[in-house]
PDB file of N, CA and C in Angstrom:
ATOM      1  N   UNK A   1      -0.407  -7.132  18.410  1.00  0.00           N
ATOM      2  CA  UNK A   1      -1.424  -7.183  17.376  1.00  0.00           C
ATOM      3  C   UNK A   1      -1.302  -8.520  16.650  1.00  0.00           C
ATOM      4  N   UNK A   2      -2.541  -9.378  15.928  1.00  0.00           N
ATOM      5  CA  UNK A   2      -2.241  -9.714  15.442  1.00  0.00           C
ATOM      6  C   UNK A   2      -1.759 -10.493  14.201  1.00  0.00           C
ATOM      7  N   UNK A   3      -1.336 -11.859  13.758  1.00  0.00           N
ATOM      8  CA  UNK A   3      -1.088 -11.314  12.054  1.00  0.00           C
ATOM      9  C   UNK A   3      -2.344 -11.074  11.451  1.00  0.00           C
ATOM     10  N   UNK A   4      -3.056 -11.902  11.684  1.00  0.00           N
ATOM     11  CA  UNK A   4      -4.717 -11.417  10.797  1.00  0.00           C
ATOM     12  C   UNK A   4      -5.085 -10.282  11.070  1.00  0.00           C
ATOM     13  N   UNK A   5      -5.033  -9.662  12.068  1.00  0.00           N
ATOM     14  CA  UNK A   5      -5.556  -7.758  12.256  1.00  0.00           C
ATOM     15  C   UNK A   5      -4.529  -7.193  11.516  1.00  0.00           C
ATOM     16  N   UNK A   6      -2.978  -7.386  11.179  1.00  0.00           N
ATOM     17  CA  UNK A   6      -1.698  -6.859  10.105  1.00  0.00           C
ATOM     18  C   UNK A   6      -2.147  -7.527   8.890  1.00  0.00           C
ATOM     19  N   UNK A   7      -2.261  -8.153   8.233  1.00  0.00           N
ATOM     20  CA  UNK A   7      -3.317  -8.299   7.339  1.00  0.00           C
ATOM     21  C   UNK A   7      -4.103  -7.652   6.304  1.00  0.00           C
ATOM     22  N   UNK A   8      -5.233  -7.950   7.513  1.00  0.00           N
ATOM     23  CA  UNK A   8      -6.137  -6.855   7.395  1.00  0.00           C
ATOM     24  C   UNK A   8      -6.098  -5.989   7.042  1.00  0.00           C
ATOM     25  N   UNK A   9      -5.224  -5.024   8.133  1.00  0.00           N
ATOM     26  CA  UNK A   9      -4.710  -3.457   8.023  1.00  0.00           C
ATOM     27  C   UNK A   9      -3.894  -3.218   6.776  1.00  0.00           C
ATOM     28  N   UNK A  10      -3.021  -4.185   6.078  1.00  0.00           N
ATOM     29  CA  UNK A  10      -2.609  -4.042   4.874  1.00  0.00           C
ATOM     30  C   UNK A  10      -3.232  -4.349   3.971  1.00  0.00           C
ATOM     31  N   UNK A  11      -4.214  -5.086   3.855  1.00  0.00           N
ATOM     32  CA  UNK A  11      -4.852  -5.435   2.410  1.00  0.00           C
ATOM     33  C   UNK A  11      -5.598  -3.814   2.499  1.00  0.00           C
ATOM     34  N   UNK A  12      -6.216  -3.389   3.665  1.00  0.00           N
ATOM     35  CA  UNK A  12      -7.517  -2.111   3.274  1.00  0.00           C
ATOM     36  C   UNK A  12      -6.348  -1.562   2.889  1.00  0.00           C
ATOM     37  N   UNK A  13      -5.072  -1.143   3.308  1.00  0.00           N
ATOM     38  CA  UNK A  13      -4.544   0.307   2.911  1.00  0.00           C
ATOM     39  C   UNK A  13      -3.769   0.104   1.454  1.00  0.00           C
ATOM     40  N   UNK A  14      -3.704  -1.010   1.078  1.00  0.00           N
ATOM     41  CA  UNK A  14      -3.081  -1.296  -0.199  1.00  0.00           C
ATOM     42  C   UNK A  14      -4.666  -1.170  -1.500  1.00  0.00           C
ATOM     43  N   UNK A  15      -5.796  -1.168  -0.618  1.00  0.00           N
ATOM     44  CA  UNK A  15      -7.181  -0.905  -1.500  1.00  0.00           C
ATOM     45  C   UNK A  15      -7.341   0.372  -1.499  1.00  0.00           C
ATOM     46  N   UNK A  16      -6.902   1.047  -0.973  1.00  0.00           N
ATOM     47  CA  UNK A  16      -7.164   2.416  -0.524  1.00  0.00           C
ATOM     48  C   UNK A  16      -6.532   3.610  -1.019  1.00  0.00           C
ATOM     49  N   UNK A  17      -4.828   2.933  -1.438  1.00  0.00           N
ATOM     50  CA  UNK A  17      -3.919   3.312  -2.248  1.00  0.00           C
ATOM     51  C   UNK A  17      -3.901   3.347  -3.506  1.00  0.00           C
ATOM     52  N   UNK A  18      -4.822   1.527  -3.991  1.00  0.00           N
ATOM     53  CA  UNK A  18      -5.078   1.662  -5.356  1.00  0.00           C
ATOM     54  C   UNK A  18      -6.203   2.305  -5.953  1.00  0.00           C
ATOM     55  N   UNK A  19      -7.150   3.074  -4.981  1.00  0.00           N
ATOM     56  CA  UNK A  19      -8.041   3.196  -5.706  1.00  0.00           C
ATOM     57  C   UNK A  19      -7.709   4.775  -5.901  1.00  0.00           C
ATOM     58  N   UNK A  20      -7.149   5.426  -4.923  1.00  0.00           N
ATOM     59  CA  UNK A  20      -6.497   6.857  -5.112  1.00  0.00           C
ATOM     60  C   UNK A  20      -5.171   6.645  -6.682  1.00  0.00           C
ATOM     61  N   UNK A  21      -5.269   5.934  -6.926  1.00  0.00           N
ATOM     62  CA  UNK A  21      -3.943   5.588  -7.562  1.00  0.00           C
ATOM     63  C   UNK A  21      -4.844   5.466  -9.436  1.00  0.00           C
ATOM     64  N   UNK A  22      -5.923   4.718  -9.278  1.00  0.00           N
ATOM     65  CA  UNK A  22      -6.974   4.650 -10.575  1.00  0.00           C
ATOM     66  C   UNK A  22      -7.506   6.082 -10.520  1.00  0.00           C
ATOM     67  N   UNK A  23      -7.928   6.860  -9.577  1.00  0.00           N
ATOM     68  CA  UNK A  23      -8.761   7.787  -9.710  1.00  0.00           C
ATOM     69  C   UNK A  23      -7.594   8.748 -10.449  1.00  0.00           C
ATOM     70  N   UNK A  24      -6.289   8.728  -9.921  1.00  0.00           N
ATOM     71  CA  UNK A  24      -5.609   9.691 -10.670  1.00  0.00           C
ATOM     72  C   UNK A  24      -5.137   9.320 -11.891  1.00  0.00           C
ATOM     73  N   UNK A  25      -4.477   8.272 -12.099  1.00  0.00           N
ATOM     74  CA  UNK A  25      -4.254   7.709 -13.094  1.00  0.00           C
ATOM     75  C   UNK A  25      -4.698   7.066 -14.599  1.00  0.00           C
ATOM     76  N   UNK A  26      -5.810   6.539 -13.722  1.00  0.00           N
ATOM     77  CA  UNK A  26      -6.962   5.853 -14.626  1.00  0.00           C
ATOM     78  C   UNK A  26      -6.532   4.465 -14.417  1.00  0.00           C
ATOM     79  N   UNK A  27      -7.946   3.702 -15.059  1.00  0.00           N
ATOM     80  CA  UNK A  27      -7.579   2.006 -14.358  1.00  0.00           C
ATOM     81  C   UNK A  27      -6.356   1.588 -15.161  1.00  0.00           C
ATOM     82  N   UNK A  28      -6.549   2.184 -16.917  1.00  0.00           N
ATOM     83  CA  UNK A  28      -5.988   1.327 -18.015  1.00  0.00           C
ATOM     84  C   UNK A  28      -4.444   1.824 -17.455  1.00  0.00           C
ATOM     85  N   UNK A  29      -3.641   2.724 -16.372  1.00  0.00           N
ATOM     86  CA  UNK A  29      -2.063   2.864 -16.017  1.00  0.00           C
ATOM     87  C   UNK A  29      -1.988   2.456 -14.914  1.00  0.00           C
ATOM     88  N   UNK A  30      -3.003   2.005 -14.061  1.00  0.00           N
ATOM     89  CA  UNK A  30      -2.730   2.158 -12.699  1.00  0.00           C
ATOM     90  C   UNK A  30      -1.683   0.593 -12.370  1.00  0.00           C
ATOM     91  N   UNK A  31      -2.204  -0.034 -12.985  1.00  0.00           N
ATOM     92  CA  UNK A  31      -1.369  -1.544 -12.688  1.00  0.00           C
ATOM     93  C   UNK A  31       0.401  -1.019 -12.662  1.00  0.00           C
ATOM     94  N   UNK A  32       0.382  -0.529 -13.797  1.00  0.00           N
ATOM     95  CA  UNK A  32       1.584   0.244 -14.397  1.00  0.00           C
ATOM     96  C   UNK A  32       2.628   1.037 -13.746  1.00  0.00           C
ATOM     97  N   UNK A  33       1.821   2.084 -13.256  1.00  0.00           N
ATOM     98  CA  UNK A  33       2.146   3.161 -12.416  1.00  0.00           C
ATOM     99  C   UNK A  33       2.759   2.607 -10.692  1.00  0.00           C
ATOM    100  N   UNK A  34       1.672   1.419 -10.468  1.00  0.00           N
ATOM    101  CA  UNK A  34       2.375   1.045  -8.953  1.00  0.00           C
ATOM    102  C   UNK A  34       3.984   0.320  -9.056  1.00  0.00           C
ATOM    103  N   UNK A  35       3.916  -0.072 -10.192  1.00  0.00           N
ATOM    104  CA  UNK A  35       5.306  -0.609 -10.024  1.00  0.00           C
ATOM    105  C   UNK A  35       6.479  -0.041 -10.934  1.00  0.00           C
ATOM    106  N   UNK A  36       5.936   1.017 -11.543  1.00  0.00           N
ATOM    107  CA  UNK A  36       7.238   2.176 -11.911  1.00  0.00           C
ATOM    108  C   UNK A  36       7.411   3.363 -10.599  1.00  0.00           C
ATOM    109  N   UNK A  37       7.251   3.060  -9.461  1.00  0.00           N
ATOM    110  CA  UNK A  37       7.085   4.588  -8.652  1.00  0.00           C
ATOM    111  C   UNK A  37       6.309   5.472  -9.289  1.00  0.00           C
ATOM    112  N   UNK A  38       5.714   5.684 -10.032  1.00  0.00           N
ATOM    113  CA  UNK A  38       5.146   6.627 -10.299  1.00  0.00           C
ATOM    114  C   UNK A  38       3.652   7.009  -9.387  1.00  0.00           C
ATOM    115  N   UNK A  39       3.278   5.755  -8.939  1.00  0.00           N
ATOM    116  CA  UNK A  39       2.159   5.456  -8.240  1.00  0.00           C
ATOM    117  C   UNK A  39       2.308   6.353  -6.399  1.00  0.00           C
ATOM    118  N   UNK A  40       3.574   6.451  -6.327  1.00  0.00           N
ATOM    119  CA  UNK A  40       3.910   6.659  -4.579  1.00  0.00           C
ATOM    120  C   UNK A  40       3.610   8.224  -4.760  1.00  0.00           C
ATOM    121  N   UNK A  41       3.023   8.672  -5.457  1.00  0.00           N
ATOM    122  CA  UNK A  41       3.074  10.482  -4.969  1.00  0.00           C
ATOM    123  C   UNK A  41       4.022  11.378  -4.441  1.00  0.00           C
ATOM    124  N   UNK A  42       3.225  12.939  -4.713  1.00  0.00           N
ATOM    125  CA  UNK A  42       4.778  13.355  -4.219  1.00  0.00           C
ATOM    126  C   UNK A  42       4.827  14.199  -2.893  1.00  0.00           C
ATOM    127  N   UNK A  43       5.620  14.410  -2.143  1.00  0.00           N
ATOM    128  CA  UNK A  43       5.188  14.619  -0.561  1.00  0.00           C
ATOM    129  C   UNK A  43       4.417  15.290  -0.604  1.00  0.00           C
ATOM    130  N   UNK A  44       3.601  15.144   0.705  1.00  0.00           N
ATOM    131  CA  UNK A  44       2.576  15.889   1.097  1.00  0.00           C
ATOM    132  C   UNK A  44       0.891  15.623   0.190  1.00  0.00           C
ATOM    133  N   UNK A  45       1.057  14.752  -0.630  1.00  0.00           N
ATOM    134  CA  UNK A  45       0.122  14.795  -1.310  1.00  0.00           C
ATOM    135  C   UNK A  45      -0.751  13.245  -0.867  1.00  0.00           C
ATOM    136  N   UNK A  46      -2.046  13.553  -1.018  1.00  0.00           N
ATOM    137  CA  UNK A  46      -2.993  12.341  -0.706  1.00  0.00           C
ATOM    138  C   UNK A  46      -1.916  11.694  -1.059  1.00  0.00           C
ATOM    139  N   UNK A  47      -1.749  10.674  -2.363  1.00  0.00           N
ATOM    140  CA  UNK A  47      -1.381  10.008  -2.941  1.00  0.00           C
ATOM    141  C   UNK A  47      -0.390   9.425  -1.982  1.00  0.00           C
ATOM    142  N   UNK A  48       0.889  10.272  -1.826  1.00  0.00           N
ATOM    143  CA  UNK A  48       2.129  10.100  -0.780  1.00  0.00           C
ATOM    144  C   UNK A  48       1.552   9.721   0.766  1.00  0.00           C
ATOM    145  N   UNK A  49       0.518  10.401   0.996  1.00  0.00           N
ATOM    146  CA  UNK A  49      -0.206   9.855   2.382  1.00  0.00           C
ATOM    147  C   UNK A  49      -0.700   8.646   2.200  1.00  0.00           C
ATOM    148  N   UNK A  50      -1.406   7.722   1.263  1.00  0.00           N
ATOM    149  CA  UNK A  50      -2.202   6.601   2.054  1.00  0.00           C
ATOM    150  C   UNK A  50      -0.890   5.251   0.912  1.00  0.00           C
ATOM    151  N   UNK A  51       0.155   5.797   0.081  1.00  0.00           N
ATOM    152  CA  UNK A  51       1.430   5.298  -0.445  1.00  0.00           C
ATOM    153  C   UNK A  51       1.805   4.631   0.935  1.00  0.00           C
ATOM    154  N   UNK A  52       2.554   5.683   1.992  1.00  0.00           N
ATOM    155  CA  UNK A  52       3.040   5.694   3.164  1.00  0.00           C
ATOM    156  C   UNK A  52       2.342   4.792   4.140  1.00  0.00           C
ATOM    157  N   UNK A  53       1.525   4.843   4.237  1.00  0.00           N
ATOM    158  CA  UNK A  53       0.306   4.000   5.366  1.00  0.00           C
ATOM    159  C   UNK A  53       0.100   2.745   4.345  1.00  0.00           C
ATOM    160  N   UNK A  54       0.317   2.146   3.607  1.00  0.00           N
ATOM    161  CA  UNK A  54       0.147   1.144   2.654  1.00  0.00           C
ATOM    162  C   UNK A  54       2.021   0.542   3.182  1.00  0.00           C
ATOM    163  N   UNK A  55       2.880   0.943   3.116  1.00  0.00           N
ATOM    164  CA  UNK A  55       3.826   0.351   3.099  1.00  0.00           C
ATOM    165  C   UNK A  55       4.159   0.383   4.747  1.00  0.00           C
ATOM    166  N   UNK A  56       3.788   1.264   5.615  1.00  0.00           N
ATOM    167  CA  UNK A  56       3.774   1.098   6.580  1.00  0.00           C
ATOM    168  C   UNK A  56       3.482  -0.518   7.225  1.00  0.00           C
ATOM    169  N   UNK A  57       2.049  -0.676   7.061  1.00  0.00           N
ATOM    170  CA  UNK A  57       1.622  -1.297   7.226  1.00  0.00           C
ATOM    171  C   UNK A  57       1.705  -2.987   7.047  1.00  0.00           C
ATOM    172  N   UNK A  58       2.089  -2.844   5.441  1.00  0.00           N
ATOM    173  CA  UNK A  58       2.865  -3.676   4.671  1.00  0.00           C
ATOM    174  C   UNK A  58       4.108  -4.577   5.434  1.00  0.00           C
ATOM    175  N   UNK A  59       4.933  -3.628   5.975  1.00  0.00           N
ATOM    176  CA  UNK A  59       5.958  -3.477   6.567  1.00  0.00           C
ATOM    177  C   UNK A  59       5.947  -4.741   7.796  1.00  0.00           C
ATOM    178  N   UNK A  60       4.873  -4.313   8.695  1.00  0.00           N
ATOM    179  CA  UNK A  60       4.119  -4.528   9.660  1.00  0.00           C
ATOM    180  C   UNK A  60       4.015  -5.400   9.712  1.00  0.00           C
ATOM    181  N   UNK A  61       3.487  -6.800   8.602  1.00  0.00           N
ATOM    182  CA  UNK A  61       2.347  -7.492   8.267  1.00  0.00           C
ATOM    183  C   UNK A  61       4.106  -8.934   8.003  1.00  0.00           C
ATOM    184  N   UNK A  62       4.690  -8.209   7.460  1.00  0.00           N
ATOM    185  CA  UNK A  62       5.740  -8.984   6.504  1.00  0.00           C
ATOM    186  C   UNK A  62       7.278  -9.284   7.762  1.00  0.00           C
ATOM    187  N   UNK A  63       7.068  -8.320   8.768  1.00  0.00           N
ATOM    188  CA  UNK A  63       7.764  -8.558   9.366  1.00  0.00           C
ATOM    189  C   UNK A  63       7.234  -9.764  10.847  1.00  0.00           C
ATOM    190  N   UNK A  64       6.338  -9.739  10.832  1.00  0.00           N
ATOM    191  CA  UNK A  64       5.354 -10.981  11.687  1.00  0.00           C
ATOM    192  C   UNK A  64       5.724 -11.864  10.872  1.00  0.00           C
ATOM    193  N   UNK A  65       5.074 -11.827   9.673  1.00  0.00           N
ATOM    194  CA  UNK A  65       5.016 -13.287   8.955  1.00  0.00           C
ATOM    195  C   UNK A  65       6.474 -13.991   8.876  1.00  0.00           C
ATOM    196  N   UNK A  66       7.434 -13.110   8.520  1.00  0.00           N
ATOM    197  CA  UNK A  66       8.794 -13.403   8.338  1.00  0.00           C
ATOM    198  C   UNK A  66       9.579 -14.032  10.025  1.00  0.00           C
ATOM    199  N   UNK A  67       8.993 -13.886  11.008  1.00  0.00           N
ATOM    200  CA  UNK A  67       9.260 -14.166  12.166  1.00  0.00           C
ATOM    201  C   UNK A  67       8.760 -15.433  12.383  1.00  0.00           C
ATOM    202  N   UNK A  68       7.666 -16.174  11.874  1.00  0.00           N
ATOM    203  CA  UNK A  68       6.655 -17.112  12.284  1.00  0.00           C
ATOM    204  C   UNK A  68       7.924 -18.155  11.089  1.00  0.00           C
ATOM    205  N   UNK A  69       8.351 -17.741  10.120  1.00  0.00           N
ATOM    206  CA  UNK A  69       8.867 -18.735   9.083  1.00  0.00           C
ATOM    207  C   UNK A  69      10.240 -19.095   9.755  1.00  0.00           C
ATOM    208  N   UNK A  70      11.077 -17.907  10.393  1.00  0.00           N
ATOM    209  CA  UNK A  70      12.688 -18.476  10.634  1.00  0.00           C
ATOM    210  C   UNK A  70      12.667 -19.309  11.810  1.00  0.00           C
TER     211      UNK A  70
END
């Protein structure tokens, strides 16, 4: 795959995360919430599902890029 399709695939699921993340939260915590954990949900829950596929992905994206730099 490649890095621009990992990318890709991480910017939508990190949009996808935040917007499940405002809808529960509200906009005025959500900034907040992603970087206290509070934002990652708790198993089994939407939230914990597209959390998971966001860092997955993330994962994905960072470990290409980190290969292209050493």
């Amino acid at each position: 795959m490649s890095k621009l399709r990992l990318l890709v695939d991480s910017t939508a699921a990190d949009k996808a995360w935040m917007a499940e993340v405002v809808a529960h939260f509200g906009a005025r915590e959500a900034g907040l919430a992603r970087f206290q954990d509070r934002a990652n949900g708790e198993p089994g829950s939407r939230l914990r599902e597209l959390y998971d596929h966001y860092v997955l992905t993330r994962d994905a994206y960072l470990s290409v890029e980190h290969k292209d730099v050493s």
